[in-house]
C-alpha atoms as a PDB file:
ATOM      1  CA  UNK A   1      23.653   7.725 -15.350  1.00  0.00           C
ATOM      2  CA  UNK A   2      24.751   9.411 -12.292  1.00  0.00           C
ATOM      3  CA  UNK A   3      24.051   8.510  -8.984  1.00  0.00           C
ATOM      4  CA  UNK A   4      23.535  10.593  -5.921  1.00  0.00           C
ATOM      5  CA  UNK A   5      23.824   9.498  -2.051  1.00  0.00           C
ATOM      6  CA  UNK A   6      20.981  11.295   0.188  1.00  0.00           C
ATOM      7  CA  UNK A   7      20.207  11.093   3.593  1.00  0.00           C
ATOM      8  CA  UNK A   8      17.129  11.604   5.280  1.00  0.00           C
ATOM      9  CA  UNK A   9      14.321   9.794   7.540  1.00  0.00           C
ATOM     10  CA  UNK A  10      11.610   7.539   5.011  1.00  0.00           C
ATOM     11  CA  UNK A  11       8.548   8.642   3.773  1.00  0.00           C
ATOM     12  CA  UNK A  12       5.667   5.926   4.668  1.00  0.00           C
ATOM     13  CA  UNK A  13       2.507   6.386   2.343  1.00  0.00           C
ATOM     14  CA  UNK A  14      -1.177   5.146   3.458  1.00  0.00           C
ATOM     15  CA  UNK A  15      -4.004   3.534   1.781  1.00  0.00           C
ATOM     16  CA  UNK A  16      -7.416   4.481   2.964  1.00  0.00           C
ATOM     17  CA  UNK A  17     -11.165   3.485   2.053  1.00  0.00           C
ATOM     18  CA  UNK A  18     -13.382   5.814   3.805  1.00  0.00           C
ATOM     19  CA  UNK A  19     -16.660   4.475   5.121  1.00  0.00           C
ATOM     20  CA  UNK A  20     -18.861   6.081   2.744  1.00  0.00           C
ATOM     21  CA  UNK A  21     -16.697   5.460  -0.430  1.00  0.00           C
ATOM     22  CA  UNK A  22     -19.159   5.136  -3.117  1.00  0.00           C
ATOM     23  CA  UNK A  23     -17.880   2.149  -4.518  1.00  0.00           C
ATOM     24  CA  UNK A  24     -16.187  -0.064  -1.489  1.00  0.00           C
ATOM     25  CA  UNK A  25     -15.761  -3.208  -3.689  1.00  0.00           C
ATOM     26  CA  UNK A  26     -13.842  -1.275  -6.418  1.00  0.00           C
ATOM     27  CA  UNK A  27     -11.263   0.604  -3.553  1.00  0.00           C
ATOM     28  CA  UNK A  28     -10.527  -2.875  -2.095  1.00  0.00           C
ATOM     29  CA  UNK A  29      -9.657  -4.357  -5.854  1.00  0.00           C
ATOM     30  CA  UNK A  30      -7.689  -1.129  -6.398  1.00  0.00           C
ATOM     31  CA  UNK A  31      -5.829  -1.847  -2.779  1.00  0.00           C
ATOM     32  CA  UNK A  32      -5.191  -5.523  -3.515  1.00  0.00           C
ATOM     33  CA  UNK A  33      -3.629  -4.560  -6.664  1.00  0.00           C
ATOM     34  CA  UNK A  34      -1.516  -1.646  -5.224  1.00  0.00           C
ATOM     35  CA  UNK A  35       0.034  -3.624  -2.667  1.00  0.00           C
ATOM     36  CA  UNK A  36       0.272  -7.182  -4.573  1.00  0.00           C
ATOM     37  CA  UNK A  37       3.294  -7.692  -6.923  1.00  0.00           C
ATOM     38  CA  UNK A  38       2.206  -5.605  -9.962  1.00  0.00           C
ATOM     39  CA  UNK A  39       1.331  -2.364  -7.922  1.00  0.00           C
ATOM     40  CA  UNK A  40       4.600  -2.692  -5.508  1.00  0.00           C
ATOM     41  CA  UNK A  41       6.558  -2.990  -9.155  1.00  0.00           C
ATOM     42  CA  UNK A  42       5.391  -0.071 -10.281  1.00  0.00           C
ATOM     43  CA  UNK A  43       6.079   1.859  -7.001  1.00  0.00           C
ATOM     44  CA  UNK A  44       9.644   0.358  -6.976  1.00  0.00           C
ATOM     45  CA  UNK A  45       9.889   1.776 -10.450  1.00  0.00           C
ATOM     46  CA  UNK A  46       8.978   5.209  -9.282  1.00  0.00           C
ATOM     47  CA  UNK A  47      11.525   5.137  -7.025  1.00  0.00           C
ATOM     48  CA  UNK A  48       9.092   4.248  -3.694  1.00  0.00           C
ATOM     49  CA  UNK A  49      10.548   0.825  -2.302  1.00  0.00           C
ATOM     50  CA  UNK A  50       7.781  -1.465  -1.649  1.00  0.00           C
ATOM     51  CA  UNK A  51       6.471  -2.853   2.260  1.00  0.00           C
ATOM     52  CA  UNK A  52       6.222  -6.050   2.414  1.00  0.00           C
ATOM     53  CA  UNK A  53       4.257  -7.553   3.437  1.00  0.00           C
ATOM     54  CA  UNK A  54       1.972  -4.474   3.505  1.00  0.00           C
ATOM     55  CA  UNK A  55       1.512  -3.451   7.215  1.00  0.00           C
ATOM     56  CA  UNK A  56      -2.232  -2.172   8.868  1.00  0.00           C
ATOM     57  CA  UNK A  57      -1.725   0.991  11.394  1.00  0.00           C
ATOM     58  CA  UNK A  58      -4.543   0.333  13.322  1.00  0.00           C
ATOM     59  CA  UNK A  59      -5.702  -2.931  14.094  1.00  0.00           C
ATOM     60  CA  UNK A  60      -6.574  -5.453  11.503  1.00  0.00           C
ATOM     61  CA  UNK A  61      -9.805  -5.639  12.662  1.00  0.00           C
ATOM     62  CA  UNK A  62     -10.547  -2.795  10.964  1.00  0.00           C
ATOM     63  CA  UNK A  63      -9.764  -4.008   7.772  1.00  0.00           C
ATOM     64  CA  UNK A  64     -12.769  -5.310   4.962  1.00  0.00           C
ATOM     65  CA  UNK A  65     -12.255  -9.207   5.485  1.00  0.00           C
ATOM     66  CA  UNK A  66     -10.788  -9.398   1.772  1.00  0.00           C
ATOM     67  CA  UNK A  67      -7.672  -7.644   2.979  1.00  0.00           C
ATOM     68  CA  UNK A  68      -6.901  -8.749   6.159  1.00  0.00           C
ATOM     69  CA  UNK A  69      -5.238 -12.074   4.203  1.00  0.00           C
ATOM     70  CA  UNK A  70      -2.658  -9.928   2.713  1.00  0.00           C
ATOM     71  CA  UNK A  71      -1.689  -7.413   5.228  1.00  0.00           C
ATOM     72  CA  UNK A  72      -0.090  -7.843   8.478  1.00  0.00           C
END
């Protein structure tokens, strides 16, 4: 293969569950999975190095109570 050197500033993705997300429950199992091992291995494999541990922008408090455990 060939590799290539690039500079530039990083690119930070978010994770959001909107208030009236029709199924709440099933965003917060989709979250825990995107930012626990399997989900950062995947990103990793696409090239998107993972956060760890994941990091809230706004305060925690805002978080549903199942993911405040696993995010900083």
């Amino acid at each position: 293969g060939t590799t290539i050197t690039m500079m530039g500033k990083p690119i930070v993705y978010g994770v959001t569950i909107p208030k009236n997300a029709p199924n709440p429950e099933l965003a917060i199992e989709f979250v825990r999975f995107l930012i626990g091992p399997e989900g950062q291995a995947i990103m990793e494999q696409q090239g998107q190095p993972p956060i760890v541990p994941a990091v809230a922008c706004t305060g925690r408090e805002k978080l549903p109570a199942s993911l405040r455990t696993i995010v900083k």
